[in-house]
Protein backbone atom coordinates (compact mmCIF):
# COMPACT_ATOMS: atom_id res chain seq x y z
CA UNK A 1 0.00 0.00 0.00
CA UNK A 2 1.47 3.40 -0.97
CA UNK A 3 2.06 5.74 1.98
CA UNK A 4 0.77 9.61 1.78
CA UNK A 5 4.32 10.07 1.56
CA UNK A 6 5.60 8.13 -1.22
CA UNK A 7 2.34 9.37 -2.92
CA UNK A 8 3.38 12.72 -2.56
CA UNK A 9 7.36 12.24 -3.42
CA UNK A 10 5.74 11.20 -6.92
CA UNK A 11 3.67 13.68 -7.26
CA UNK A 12 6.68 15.74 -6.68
CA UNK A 13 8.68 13.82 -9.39
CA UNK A 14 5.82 14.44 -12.12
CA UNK A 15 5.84 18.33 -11.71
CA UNK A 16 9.08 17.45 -11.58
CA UNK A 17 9.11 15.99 -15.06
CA UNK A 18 6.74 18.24 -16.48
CA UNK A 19 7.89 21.09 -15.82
CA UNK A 20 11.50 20.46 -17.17
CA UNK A 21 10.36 18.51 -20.33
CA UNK A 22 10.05 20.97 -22.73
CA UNK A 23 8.52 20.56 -26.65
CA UNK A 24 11.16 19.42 -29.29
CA UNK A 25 11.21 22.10 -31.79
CA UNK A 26 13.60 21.03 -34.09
CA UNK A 27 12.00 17.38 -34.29
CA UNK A 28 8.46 18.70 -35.01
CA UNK A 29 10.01 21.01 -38.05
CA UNK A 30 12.34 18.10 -39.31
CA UNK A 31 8.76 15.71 -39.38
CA UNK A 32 7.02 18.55 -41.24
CA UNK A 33 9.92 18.88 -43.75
CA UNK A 34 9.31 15.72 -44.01
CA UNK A 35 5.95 16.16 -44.81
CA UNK A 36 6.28 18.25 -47.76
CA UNK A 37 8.31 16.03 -49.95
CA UNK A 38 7.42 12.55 -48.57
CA UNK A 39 3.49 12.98 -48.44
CA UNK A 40 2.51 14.70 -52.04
CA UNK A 41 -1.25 14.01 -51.52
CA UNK A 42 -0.82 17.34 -48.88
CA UNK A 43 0.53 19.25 -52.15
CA UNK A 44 -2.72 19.78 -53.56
CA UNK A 45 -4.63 21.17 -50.30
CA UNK A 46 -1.38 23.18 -49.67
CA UNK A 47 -1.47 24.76 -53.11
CA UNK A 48 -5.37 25.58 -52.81
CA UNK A 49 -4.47 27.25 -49.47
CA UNK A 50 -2.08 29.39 -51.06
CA UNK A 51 -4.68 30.34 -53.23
CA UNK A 52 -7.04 31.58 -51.05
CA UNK A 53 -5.20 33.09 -48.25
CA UNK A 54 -4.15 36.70 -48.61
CA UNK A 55 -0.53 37.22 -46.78
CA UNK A 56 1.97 40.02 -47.09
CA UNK A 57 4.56 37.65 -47.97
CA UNK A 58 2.45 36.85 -51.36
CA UNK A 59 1.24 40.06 -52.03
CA UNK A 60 4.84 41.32 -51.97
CA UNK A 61 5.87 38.17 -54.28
CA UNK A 62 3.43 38.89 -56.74
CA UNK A 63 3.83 42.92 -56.29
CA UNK A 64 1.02 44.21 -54.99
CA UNK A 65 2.01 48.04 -54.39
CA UNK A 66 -0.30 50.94 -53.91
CA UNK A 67 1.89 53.10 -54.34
CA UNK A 68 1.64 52.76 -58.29
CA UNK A 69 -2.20 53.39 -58.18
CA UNK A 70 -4.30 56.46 -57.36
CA UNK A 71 -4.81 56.30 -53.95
CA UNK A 72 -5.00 59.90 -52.86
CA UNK A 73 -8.22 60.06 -50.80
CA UNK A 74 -10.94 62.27 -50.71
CA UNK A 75 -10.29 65.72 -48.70
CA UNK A 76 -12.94 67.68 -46.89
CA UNK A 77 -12.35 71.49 -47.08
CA UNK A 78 -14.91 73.55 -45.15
CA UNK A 79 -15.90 76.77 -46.56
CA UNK A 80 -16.91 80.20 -45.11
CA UNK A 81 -19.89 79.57 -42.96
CA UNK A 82 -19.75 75.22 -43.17
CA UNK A 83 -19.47 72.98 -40.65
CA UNK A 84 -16.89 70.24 -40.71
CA UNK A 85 -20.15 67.45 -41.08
CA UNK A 86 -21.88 69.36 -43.88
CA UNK A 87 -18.50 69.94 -45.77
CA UNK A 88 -18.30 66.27 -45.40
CA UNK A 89 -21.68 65.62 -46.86
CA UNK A 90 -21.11 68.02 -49.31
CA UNK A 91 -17.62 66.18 -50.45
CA UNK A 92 -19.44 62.57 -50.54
CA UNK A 93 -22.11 64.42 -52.71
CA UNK A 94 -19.11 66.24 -55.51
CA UNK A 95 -17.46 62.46 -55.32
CA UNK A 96 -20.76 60.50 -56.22
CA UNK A 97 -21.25 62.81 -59.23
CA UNK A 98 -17.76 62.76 -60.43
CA UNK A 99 -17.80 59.30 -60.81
CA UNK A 100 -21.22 59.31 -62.01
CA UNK A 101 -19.54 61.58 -64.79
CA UNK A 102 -16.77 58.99 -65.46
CA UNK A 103 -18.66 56.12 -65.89
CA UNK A 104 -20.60 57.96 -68.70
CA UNK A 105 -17.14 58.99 -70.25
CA UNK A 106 -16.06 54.97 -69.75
CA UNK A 107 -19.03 54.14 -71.93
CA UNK A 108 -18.79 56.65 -74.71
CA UNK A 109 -15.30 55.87 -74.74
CA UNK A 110 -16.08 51.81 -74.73
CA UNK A 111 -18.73 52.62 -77.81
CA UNK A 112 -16.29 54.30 -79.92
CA UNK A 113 -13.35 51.47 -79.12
CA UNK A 114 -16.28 49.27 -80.70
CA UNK A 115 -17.34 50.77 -83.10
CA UNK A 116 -14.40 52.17 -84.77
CA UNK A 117 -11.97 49.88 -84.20
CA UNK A 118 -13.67 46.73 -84.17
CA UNK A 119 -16.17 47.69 -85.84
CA UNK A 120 -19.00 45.97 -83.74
CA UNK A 121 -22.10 48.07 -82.85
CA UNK A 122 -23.04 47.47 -79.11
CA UNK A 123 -24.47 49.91 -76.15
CA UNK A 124 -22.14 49.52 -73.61
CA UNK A 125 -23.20 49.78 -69.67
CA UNK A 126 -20.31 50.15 -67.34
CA UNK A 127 -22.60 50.21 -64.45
CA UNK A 128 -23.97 46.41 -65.23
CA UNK A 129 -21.04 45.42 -66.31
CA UNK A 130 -19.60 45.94 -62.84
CA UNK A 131 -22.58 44.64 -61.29
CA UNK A 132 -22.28 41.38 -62.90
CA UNK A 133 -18.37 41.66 -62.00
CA UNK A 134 -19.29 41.98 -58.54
CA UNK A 135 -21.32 39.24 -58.68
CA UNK A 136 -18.86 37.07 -59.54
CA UNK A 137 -16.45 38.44 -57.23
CA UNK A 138 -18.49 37.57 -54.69
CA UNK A 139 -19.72 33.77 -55.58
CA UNK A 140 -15.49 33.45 -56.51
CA UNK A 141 -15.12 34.72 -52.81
CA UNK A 142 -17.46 32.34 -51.61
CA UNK A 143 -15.80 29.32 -53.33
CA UNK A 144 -12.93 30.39 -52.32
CA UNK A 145 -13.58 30.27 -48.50
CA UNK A 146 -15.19 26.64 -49.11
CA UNK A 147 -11.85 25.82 -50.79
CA UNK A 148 -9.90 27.04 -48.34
CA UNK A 149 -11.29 25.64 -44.51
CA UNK A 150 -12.24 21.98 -46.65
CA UNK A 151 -8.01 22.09 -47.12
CA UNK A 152 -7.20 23.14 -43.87
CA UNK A 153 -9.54 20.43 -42.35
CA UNK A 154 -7.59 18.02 -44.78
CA UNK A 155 -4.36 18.90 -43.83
CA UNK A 156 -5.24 18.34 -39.89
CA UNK A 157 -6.44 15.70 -40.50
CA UNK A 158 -3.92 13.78 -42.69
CA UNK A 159 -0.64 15.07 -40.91
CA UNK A 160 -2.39 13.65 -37.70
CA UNK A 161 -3.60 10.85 -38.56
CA UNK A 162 0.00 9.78 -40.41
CA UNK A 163 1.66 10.86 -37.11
CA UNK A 164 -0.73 8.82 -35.28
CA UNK A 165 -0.59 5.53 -37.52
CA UNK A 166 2.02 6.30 -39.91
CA UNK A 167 -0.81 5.80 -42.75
CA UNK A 168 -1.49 8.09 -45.63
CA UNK A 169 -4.72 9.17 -47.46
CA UNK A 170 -4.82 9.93 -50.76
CA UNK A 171 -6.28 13.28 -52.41
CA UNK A 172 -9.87 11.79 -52.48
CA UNK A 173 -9.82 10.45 -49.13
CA UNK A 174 -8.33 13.85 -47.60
CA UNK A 175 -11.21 15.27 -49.41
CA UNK A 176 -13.25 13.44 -47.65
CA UNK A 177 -12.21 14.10 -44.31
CA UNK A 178 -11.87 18.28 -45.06
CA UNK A 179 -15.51 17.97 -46.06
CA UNK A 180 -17.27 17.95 -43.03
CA UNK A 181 -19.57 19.21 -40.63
CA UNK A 182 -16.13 20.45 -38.57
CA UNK A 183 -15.13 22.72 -41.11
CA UNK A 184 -18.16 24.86 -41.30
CA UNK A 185 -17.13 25.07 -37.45
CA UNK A 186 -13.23 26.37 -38.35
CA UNK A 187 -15.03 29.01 -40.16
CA UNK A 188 -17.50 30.04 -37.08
CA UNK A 189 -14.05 30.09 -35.06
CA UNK A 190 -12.22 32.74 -37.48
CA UNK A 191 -15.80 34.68 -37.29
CA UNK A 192 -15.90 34.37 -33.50
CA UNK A 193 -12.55 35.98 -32.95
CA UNK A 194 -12.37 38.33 -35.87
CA UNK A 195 -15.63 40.18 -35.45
CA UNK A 196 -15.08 41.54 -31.78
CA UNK A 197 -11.49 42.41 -32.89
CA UNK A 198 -12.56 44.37 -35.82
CA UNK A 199 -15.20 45.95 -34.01
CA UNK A 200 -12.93 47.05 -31.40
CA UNK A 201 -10.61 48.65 -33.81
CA UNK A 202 -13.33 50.48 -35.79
CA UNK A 203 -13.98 51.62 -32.15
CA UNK A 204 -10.14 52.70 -31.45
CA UNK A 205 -9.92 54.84 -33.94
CA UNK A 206 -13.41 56.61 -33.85
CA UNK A 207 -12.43 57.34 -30.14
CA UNK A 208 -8.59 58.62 -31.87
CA UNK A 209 -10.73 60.70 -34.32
CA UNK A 210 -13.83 62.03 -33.07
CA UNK A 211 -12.53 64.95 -31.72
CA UNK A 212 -11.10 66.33 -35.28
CA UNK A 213 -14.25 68.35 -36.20
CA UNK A 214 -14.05 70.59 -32.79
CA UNK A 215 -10.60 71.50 -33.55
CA UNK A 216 -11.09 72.52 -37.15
CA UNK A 217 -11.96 75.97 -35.89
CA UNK A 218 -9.57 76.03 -33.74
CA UNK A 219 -5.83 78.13 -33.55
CA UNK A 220 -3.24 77.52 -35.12
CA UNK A 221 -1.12 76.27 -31.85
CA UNK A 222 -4.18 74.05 -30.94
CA UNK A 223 -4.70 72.22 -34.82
CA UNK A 224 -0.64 71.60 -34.83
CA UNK A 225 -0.99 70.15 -30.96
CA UNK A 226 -4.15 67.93 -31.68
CA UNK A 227 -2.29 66.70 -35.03
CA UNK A 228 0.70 66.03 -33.02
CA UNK A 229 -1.37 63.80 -30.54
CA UNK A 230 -3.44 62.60 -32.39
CA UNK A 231 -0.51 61.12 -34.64
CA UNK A 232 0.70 59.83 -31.63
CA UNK A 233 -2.26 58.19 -31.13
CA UNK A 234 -2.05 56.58 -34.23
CA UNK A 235 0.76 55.14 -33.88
CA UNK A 236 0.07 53.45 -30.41
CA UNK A 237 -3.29 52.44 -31.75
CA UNK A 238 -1.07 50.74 -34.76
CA UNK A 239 1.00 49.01 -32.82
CA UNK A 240 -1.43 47.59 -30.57
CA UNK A 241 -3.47 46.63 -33.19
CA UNK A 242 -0.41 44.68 -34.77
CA UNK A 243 0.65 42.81 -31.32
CA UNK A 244 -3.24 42.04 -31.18
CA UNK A 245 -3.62 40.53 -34.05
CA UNK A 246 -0.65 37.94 -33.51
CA UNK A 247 -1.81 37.08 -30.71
CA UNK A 248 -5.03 36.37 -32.20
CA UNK A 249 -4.03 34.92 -35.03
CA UNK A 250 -2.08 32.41 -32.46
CA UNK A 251 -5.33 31.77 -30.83
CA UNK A 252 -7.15 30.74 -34.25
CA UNK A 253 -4.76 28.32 -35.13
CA UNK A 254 -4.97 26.21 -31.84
CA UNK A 255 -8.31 26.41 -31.96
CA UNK A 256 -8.94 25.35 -35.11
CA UNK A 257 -6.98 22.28 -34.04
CA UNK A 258 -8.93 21.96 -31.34
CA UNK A 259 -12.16 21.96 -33.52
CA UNK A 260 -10.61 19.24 -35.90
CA UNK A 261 -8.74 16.67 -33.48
CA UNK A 262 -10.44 17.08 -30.40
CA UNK A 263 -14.28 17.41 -31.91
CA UNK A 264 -15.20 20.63 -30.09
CA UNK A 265 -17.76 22.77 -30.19
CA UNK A 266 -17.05 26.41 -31.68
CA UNK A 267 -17.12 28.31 -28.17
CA UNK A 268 -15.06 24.99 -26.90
CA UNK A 269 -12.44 25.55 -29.13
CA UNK A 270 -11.75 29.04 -28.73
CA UNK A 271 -11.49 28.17 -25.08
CA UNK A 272 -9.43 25.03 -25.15
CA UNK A 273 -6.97 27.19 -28.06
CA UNK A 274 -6.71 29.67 -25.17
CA UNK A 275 -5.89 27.33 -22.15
CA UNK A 276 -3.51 25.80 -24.12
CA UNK A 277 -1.29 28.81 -24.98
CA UNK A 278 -1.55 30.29 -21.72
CA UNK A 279 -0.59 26.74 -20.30
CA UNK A 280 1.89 26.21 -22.65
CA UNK A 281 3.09 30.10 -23.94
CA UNK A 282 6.84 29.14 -23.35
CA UNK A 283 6.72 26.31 -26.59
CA UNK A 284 4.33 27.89 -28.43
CA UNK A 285 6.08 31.48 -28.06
CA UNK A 286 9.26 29.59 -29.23
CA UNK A 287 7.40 27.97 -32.32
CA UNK A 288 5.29 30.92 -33.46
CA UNK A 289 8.87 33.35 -33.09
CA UNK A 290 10.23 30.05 -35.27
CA UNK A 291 7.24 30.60 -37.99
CA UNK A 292 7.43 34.53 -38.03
CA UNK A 293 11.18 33.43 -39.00
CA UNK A 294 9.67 31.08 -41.81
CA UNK A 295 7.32 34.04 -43.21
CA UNK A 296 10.23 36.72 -43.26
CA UNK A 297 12.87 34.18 -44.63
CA UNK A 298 10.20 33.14 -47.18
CA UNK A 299 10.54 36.26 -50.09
CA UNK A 300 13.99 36.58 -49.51
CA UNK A 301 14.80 32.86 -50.56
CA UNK A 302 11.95 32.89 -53.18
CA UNK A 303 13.60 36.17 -54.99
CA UNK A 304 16.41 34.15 -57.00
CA UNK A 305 13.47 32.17 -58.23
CA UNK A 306 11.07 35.14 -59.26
CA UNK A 307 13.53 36.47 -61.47
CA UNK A 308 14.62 33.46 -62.90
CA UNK A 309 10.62 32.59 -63.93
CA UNK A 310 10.47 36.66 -65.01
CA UNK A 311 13.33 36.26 -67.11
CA UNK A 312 11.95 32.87 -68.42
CA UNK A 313 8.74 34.43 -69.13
CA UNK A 314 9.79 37.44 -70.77
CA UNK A 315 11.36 35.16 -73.31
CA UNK A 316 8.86 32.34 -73.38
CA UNK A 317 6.18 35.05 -73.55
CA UNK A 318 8.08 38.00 -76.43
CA UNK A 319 8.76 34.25 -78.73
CA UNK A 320 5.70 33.23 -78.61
CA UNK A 321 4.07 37.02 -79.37
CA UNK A 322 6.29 37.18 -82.22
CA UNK A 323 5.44 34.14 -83.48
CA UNK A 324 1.89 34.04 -83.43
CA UNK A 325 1.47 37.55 -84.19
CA UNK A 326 3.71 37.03 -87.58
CA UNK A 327 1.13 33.82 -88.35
CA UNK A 328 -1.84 35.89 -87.93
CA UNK A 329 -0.31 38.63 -89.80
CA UNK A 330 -0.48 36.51 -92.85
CA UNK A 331 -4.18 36.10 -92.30
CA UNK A 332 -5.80 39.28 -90.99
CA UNK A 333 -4.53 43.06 -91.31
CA UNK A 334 -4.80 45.76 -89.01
CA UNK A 335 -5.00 45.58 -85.16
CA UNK A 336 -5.67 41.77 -84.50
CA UNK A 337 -2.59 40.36 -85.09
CA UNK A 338 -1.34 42.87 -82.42
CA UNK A 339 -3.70 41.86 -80.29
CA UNK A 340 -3.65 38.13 -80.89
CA UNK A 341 0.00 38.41 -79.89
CA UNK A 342 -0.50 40.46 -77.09
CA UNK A 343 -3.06 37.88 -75.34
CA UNK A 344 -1.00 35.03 -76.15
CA UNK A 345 2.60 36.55 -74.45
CA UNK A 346 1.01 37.64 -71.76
CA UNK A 347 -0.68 34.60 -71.04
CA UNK A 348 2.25 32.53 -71.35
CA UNK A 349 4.21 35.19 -68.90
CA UNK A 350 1.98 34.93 -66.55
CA UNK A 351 1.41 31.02 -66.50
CA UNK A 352 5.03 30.73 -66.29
CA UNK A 353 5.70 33.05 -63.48
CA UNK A 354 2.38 32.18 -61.36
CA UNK A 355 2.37 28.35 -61.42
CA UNK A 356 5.65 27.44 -60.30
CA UNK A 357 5.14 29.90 -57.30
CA UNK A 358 1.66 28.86 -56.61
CA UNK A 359 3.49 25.61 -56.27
CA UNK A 360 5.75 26.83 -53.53
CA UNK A 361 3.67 28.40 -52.05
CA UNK A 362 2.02 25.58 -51.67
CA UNK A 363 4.60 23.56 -50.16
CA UNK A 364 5.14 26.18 -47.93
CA UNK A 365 1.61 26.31 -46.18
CA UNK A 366 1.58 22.32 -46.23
CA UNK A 367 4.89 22.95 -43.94
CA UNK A 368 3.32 25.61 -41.86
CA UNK A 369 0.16 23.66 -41.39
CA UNK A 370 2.10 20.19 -40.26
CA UNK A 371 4.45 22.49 -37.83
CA UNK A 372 1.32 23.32 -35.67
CA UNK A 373 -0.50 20.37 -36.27
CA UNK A 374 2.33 17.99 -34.71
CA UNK A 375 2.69 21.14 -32.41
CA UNK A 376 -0.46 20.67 -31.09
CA UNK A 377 0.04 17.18 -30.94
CA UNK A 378 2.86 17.78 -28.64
CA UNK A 379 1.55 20.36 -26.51
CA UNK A 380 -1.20 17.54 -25.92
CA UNK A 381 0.87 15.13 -24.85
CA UNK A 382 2.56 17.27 -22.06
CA UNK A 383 -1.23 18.25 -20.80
CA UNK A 384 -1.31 14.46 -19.90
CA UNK A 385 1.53 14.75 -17.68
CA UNK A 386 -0.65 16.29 -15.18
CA UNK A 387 0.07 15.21 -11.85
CA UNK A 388 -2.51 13.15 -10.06
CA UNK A 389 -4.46 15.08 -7.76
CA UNK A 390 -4.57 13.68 -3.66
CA UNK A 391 -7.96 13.09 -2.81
CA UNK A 392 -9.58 14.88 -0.08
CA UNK A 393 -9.52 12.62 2.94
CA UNK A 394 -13.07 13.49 5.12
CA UNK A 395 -11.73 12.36 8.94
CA UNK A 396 -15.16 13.73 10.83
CA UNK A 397 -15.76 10.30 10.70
CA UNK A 398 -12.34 8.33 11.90
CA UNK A 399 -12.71 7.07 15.26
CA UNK A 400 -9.46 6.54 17.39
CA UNK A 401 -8.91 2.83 17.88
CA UNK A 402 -8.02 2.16 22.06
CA UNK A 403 -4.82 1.51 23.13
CA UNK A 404 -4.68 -1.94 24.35
């Protein structure tokens, strides 16, 4: 029989043990490494993934820069006798009928481009044609979220299950387990912690900016001081906003693991995500610092390769022009060669430059997504060292035997 002493000494040895075993990093990135170029069924779900999640790392790979567009603003200027709300009104009102006037230009212009130069007679409407663009944007936006929790659910799924049991699922059969009641759930998560965090920066900033329109009649000394703090209100508001969302964006990918391995409920999840990282924020501070490594490292390494697939594309693409412009040439005069050649190069640019990094990409998320699957894997398996608990011993009822 185990004395109350022993029981405690291994109790003692179990926090002990648990609180000097720590996760192995390096083994859970050398087993998703592994991942990526042993288990090609995760290629596919990683590469629709990369697809259909915006990050800064892509949109500087594939150079999205607003700088090169128009992006001035709109500025409110308050005349003689206006208040800063009805200048504001009055602004929305000039903008609305300035582009009212430039959609009419866009279709005269559109008309003549027709009619003149290819010579078919059709009454353009800007305005329904970007309806029916919107439209599509948003049933493409649609699919695309579909796409994208149905091969996160997949990739859970298979890197746990071949951790597990060493077995692997084919494309059909990950399909199969990304397409599930679960993943409508992964979605409800991302809502869940999203919408209170957006609402509370819409609120940040209206708090940072309401005060503007009483100091627009103000001095001179009192419009430079408000700018001043209200810059430097900014700023702070920024960088909150920025630690914030890391943190958050932590918390949505335990949960979502959660959701998929542990069956939870959406509410659940979010909680058990939480307990885990505060229970755990040593290994997964180490392994998130390890991924924000991963995502800066990421468009440095890929640069050699986009301008080895520009260069191939420029050249691809211009021989290709030529050549089919020079065939059509033969055919048709005037403009469509030219424009035959034009669709055809830039077509062939752009599949050679997009694929093969759509393709890393791909392999990229498939690594990111098996580093904190088999992370939460781990951090599970340290929750079960958990000491057992001594039970509460109720002695109002011991009697004390009698001495004989």
């Amino acid at each position: 029989m185990e004395t109350s002493g022993s029981r405690e000494e291994r109790i003692k040895r179990q926090e002990t043990e648990r609180s000097t075993r720590t996760m192995n990093h390096t083994q859970i990135l050398k087993q998703a490494w592994h991942n990526v170029w042993h288990y090609r069924a995760l290629w596919i779900f990683g590469l629709i993934l990369a697809l259909t999640t915006f990050s800064w790392g892509a949109a500087a790979l594939y150079g999205l820069d607003t700088q090169e567009g128009n992006w001035d603003g709109i500025t409110v200027v308050t005349r003689s006798g206006e208040t800063f709300f009805e200048a504001l009104r009055r602004t929305i009102r000039e903008e609305i009928d300035e582009l009212d006037r430039e959609l009419d230009g866009a279709d005269r212009e559109l008309d003549e481009f027709l009619a003149q130069e290819l010579h078919i007679e059709i009454e353009s409407d800007i305005r329904a044609f970007l309806t029916v663009l919107a439209g599509i944007l948003v049933v493409t936006y649609v699919a695309a979220k579909i796409a994208r929790y149905v091969s996160e659910m997949a990739l859970i799924h298979m890197v746990d299950e071949a951790a597990e049991t060493g077995k692997r699922r084919t494309v059909r059969q990950g399909l199969r387990m990304g397409w599930s009641r679960r993943t409508w759930q992964l979605f409800l998560i991302d809502l869940l912690i999203n919408v209170p965090a957006v609402l509370a920066g819409v609120l940040l900033f209206a708090l940072i900016f309401s005060p503007i329109p009483l100091w627009v009649k103000g001095s001179e000394a009192v419009v430079i001081a408000s700018a001043l703090v209200t810059g430097g209100l900014v700023l702070l508001a920024i960088c909150i906003i920025i630690v914030t969302s890391a943190a958050l964006s932590l918390l949505k990918v335990v949960s979502r693991r959660a959701c998929a391995l542990e069956g939870l409920g959406v509410i659940a999840s979010v909680r058990r995500g939480y307990a885990v990282v505060r229970r755990n924020l040593k290994n997964v501070g180490i392994m998130w610092l390890l991924m924000v490594g991963v995502g800066l490292a990421w468009p440095v390494l890929i640069v050699p390769v986009v301008l080895a697939l520009v260069a191939a594309g420029m050249l691809l693409g211009g021989l290709s022009a030529l050549l089919v412009g020079g065939l059509v040439s033969l055919i048709w005069a005037g403009e469509a060669p030219v424009f035959l050649a034009l669709a055809v190069g830039v077509s062939i640019f752009l599949l050679v430059l997009v694929a093969p990094l759509a393709f890393l990409s791909g392999l990229r998320e498939v690594f990111v997504s098996s580093t904190w699957t088999l992370t939460y894997r781990e951090l599970s398996a340290l929750e079960s060292l958990e000491p057992d608990r001594l039970p509460v011993l109720d002695t109002s009822g011991l009697e004390i035997a009698p001495v004989a």
